[in-house]
Protein backbone atom coordinates (compact mmCIF):
# COMPACT_ATOMS: atom_id res chain seq x y z
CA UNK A 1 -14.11 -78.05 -13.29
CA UNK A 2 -11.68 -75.44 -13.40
CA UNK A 3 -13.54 -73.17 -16.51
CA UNK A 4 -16.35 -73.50 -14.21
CA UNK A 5 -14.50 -71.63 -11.12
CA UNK A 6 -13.02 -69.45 -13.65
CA UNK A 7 -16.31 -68.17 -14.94
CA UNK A 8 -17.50 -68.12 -11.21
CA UNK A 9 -15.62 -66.30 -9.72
CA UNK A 10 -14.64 -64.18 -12.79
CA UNK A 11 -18.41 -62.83 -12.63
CA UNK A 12 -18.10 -61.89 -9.30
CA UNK A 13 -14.74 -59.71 -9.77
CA UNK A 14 -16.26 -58.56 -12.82
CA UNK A 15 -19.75 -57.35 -10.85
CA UNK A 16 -17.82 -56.10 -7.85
CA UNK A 17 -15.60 -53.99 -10.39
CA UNK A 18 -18.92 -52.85 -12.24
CA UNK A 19 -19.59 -51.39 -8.85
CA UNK A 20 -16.67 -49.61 -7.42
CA UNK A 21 -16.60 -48.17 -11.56
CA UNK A 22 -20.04 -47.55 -10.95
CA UNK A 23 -20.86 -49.08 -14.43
CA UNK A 24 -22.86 -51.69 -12.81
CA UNK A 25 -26.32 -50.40 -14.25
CA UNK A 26 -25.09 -50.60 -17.73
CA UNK A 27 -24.16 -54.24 -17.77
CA UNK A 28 -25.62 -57.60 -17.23
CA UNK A 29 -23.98 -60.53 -16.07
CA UNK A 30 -22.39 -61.84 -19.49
CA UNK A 31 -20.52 -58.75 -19.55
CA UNK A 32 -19.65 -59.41 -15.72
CA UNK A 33 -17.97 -62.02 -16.58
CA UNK A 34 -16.27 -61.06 -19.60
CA UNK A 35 -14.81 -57.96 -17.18
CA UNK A 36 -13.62 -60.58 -14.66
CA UNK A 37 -12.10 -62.40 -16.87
CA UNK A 38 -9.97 -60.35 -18.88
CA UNK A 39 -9.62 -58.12 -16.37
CA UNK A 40 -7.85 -61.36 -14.81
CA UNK A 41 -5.71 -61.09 -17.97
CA UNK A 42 -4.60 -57.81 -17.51
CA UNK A 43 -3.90 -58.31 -14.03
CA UNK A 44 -1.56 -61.29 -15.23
CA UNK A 45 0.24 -58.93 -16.51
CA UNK A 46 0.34 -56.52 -14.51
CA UNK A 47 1.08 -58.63 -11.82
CA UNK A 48 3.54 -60.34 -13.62
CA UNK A 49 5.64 -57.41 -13.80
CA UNK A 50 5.95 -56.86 -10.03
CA UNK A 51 6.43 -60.76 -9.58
CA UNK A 52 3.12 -62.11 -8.87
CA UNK A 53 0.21 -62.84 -11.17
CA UNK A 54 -3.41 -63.60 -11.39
CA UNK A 55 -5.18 -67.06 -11.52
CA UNK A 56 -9.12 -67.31 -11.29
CA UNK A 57 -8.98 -71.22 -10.63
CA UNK A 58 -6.69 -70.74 -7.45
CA UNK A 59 -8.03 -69.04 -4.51
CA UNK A 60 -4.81 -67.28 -4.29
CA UNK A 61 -5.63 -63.69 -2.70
CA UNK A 62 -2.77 -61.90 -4.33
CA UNK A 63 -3.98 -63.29 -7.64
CA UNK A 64 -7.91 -62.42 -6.92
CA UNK A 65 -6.17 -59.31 -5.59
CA UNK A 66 -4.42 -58.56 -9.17
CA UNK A 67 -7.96 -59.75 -10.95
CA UNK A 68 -9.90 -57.11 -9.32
CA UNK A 69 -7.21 -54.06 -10.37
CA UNK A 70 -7.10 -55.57 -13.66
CA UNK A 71 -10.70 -55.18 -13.85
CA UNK A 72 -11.14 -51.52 -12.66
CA UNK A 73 -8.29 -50.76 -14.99
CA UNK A 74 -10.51 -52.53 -17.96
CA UNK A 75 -13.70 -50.31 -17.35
CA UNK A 76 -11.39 -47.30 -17.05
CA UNK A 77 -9.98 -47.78 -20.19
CA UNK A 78 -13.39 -48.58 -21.70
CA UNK A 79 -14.85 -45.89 -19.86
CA UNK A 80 -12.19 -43.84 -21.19
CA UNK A 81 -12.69 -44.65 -24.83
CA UNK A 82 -16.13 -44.65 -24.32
CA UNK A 83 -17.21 -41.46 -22.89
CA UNK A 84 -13.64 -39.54 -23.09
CA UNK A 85 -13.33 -39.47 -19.02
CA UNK A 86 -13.01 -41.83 -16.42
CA UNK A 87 -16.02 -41.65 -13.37
């Protein structure tokens, strides 16, 4: 059950991160919640190194929190790479 709420929830970081990136247009929902996910990840990490970290399966809000910066810092990266600036 928890891969399901993972992949849940995941999508809707990812979408709501495709939308303040305003990259929304350019991706469908697989890539949603490939975004939330690893941009979950990243805010692990992140979060991690100021003592708190990310978990899609818990409804923590400090970890949904660090999810949703790690996935705006994803599509800046890739928007970075991609086109050379970030929107």
């Amino acid at each position: 059950m928890g891969i399901i709420i993972t992949l849940i929830v995941g999508g809707i970081i990812g979408w709501l991160a495709s939308i303040v990136m305003r990259t929304d247009a350019q991706q469908g929902i697989f890539l949603n919640v490939v975004v939330g996910i690893v941009g979950a990840f990243l805010g692990n990490i992140l979060g991690g190194m100021f003592g708190s970290g990310a978990s899609l399966s818990s409804f923590d809000p400090v970890g949904l929190l660090w999810a949703f910066i790690g996935a705006i810092v994803l599509l800046a990266i890739v928007n970075l790479v991609r086109r050379g600036s970030v929107r």
